[in-house]
Protein backbone atom coordinates (compact mmCIF):
# COMPACT_ATOMS: atom_id res chain seq x y z
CA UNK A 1 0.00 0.00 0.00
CA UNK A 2 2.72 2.49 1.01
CA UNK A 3 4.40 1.78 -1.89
CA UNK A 4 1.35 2.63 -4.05
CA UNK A 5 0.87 6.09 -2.66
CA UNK A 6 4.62 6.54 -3.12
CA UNK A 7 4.19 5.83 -6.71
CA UNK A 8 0.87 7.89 -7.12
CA UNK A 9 2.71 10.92 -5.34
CA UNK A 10 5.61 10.73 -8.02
CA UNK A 11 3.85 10.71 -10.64
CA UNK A 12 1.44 13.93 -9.30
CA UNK A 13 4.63 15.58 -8.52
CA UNK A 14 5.92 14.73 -12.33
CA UNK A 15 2.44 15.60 -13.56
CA UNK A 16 2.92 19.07 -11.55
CA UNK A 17 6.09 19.18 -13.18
CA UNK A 18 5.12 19.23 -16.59
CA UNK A 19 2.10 21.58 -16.48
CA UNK A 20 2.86 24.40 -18.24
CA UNK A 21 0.65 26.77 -15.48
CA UNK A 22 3.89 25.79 -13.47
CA UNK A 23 6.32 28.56 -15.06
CA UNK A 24 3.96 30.86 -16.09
CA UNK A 25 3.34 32.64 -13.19
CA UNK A 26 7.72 32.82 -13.07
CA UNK A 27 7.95 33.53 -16.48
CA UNK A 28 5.27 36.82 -16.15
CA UNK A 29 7.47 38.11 -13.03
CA UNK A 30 10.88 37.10 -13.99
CA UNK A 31 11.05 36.46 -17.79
CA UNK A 32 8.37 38.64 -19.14
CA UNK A 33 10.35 42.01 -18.88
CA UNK A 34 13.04 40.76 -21.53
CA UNK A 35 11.22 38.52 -23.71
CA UNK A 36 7.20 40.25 -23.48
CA UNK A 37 4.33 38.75 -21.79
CA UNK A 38 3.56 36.38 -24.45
CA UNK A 39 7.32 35.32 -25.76
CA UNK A 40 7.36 37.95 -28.24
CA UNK A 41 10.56 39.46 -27.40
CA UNK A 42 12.18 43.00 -26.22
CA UNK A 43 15.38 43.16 -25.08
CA UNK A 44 15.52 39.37 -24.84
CA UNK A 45 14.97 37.24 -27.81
CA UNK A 46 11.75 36.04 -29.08
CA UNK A 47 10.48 32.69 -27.78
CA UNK A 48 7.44 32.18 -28.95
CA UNK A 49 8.65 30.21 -32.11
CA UNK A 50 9.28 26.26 -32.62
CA UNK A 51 12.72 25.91 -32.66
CA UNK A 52 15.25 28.20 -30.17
CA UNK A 53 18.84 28.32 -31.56
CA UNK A 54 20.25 27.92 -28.06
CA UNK A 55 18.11 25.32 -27.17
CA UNK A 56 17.46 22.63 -29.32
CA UNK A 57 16.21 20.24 -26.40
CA UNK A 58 14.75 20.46 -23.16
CA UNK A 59 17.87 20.19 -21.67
CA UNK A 60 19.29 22.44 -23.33
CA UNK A 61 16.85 24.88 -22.38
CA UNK A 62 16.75 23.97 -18.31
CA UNK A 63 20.33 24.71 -18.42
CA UNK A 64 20.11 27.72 -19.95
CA UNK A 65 17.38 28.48 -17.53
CA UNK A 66 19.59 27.65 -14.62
CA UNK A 67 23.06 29.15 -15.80
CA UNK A 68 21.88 31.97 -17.85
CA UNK A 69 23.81 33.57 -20.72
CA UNK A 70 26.74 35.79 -19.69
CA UNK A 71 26.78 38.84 -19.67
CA UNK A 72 22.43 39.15 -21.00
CA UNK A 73 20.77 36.90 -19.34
CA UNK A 74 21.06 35.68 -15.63
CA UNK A 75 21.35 32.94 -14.01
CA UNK A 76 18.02 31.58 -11.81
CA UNK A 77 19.68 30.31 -9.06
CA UNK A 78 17.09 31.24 -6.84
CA UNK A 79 14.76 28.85 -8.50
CA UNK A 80 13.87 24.87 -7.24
CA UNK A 81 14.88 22.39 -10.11
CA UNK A 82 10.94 21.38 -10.64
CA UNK A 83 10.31 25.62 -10.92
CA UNK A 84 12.94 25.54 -13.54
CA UNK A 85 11.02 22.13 -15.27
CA UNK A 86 7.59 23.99 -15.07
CA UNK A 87 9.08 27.20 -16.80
CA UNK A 88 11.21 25.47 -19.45
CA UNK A 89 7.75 23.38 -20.36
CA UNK A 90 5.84 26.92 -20.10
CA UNK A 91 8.36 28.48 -22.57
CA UNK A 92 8.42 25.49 -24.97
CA UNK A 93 4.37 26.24 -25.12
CA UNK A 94 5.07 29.62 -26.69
CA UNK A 95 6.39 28.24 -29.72
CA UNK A 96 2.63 27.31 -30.36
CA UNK A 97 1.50 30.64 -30.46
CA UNK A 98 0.03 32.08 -33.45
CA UNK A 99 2.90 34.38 -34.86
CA UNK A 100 2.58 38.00 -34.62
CA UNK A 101 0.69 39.53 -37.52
CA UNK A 102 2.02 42.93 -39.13
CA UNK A 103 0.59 46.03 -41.32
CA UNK A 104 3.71 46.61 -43.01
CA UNK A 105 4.86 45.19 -46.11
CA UNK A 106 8.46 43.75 -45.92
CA UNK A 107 8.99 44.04 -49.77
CA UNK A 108 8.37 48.01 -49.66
CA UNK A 109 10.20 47.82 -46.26
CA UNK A 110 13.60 46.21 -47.65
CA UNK A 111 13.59 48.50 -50.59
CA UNK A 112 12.96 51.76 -47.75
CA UNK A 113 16.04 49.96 -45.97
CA UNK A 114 17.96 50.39 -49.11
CA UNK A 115 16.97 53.89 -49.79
CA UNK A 116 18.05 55.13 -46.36
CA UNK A 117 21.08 53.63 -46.36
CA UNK A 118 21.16 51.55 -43.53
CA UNK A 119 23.74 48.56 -45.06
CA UNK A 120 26.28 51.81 -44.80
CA UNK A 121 25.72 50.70 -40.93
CA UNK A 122 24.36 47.03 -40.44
CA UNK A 123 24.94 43.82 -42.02
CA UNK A 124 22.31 41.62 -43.03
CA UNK A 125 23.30 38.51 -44.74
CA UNK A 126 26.68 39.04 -45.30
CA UNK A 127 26.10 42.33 -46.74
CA UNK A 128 26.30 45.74 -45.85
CA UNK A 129 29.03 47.42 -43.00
CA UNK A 130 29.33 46.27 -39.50
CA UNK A 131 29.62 49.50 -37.77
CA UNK A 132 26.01 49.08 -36.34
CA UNK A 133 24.65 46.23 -34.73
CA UNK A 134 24.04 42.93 -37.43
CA UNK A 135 20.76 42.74 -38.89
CA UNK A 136 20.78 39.26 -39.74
CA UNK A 137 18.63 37.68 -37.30
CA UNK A 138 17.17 40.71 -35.60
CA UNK A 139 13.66 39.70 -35.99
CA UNK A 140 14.20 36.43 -34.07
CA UNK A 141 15.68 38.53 -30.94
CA UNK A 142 13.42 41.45 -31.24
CA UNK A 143 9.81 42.17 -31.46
CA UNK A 144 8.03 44.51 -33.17
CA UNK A 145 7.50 47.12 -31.12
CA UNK A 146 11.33 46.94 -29.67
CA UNK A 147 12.38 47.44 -33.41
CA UNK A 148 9.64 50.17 -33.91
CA UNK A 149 10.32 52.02 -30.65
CA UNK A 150 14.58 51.33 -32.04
CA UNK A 151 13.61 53.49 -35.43
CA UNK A 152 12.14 56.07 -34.02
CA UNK A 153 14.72 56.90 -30.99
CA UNK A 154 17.44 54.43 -31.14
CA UNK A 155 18.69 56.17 -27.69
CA UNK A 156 15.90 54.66 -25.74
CA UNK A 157 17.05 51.63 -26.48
CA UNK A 158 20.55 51.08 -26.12
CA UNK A 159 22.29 47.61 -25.58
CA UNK A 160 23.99 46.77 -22.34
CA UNK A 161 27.46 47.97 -22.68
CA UNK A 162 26.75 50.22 -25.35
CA UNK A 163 29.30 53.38 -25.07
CA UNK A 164 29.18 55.98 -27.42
CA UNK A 165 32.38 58.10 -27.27
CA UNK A 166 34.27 61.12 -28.65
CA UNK A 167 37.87 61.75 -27.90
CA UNK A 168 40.12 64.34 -28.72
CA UNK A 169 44.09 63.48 -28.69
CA UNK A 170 46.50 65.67 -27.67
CA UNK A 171 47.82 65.95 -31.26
CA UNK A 172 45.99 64.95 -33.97
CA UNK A 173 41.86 64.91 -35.64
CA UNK A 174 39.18 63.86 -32.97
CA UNK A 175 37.44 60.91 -33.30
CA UNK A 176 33.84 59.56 -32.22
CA UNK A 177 32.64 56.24 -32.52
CA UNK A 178 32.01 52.83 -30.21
CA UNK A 179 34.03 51.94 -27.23
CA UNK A 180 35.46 48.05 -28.46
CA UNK A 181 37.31 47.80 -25.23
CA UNK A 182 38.91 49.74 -22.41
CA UNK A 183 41.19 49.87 -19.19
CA UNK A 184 42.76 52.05 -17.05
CA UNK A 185 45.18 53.42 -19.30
CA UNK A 186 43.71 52.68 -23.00
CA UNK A 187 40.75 53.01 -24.95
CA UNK A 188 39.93 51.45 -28.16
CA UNK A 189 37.13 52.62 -30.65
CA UNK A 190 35.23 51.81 -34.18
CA UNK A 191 34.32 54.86 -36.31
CA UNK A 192 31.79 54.44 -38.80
CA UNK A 193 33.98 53.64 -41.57
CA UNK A 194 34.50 50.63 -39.63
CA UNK A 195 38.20 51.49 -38.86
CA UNK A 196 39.58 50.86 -35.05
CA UNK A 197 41.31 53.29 -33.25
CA UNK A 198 43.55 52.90 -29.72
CA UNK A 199 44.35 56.09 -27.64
CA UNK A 200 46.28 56.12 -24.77
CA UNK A 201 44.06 58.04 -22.09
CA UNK A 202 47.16 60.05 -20.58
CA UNK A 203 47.68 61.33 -24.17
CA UNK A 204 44.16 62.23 -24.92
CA UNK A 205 43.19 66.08 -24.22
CA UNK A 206 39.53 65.47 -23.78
CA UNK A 207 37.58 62.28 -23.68
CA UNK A 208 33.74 62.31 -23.40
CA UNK A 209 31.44 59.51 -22.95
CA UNK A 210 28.27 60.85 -25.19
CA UNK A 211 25.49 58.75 -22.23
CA UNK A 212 22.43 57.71 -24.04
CA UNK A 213 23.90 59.03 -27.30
CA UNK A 214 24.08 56.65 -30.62
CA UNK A 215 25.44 57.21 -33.83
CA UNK A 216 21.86 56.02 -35.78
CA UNK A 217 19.73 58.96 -36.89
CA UNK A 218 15.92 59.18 -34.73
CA UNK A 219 13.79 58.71 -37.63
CA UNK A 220 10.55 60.05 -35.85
CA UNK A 221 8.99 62.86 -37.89
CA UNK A 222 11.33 61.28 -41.09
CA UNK A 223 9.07 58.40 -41.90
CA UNK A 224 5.19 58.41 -42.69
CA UNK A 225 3.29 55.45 -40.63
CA UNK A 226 2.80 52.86 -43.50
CA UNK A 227 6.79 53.50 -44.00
CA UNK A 228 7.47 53.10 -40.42
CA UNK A 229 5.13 49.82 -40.67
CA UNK A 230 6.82 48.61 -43.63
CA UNK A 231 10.43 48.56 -42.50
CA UNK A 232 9.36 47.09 -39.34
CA UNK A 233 7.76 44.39 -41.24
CA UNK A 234 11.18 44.12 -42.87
CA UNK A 235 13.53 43.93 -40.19
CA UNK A 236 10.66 41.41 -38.03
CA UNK A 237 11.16 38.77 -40.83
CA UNK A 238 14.66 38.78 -40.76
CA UNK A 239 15.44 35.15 -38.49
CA UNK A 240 17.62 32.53 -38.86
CA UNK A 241 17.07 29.92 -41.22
CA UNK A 242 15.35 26.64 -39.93
């Protein structure tokens, strides 16, 4: 007999387990903020699709869960191996959501891309400059209104890390562009040609950190709506290949 309610309370605990309703309720306080309230993204990826790129199996995805993704994502420590269970199952049910449905057109919206010259910038498929973020899979980390809100005031939405930066040497032209790495003693930068630059700080005459600055024009007031909705629609349906 005690054997058979050991069994029976197993499997209800395995049962409990499995039920997506387990991680939800994690997921809307501790997931939600990066990835949206339905998987859709933000600053996190999107994981309301079949297949996740980092997390091809269920394992995968608990570990991921558990150990996080230096330096983006954290780990969950805090969280009871059958809470981590519940929300991996919770976040594999997103993937059978119906996809998001946009206004735009992403024909008219790669041609707009074109026409505005953002490959002078981003890369997207091998093509294009790299002094901007890459494009390439953008719609598979970001959701639609992340990319819309990016458009229209890429300030409000810098990465973590991101340093904008303008530097005057001693001797020599000033130069702005994106902080690659830095010490005490150097700092090393990518203009928008794409070429790196190293100044030593003692020999630098001014150096200015340009806070929630970015080199990408705000294109609010510069596009019309359906051209705003088109080159969202654009940059959405750029993912990774299945």
């Amino acid at each position: 007999m005690w054997r058979c309610l050991l069994l029976a309370a197993i499997a209800a605990a395995a049962q409990a387990q499995s039920d997506p309703a387990v991680g939800r309720k994690i997921f809307e306080s501790q997931c939600a903020l990066c990835h949206g309230q339905t998987g859709g993204g933000g600053r996190g990826p999107a994981l309301n699709r079949p297949k996740l790129p980092r997390a091809p199996d269920d394992a995968a995805l608990r570990t991921i869960i558990s150990e996080g993704i230096p330096p983006d994502m954290p780990a969950s420590w805090q969280l009871h191996p059958s809470e981590v269970m519940g929300l991996a199952v919770y976040v594999r049910s997103l993937g059978a959501l119906t996809p998001e449905v946009l206004p735009g057109d992403p024909t008219r919206g790669a041609r707009l891309y074109e026409s505005k010259g953002c490959p002078a910038c981003h890369i997207v498929s091998g093509k294009g400059t790299g002094f901007g973020p890459e494009l390439s899979t953008v719609g598979a980390r970001r959701s639609a209104a992340y990319l819309k809100q990016t458009v229209l005031s890429p300030a409000a939405n810098l990465p973590e890390g991101f340093q904008y930066v303008a530097v005057t040497p001693a001797s020599g032209p000033a130069t702005r562009g994106i902080r690659v790495n830095e010490d005490s003693f150097t700092i090393q930068l990518k203009d928008s040609a794409g070429r790196f630059h190293s100044f030593r700080k003692s020999e630098l005459r001014e150096l200015h950190r340009l806070e929630k600055e970015s080199p990408m024009p705000a294109y609010a007031g510069q596009l019309s709506p359906a051209e705003l909705d088109d080159l969202v629609s654009y940059l959405a349906g750029l993912k990774e290949k299945s």
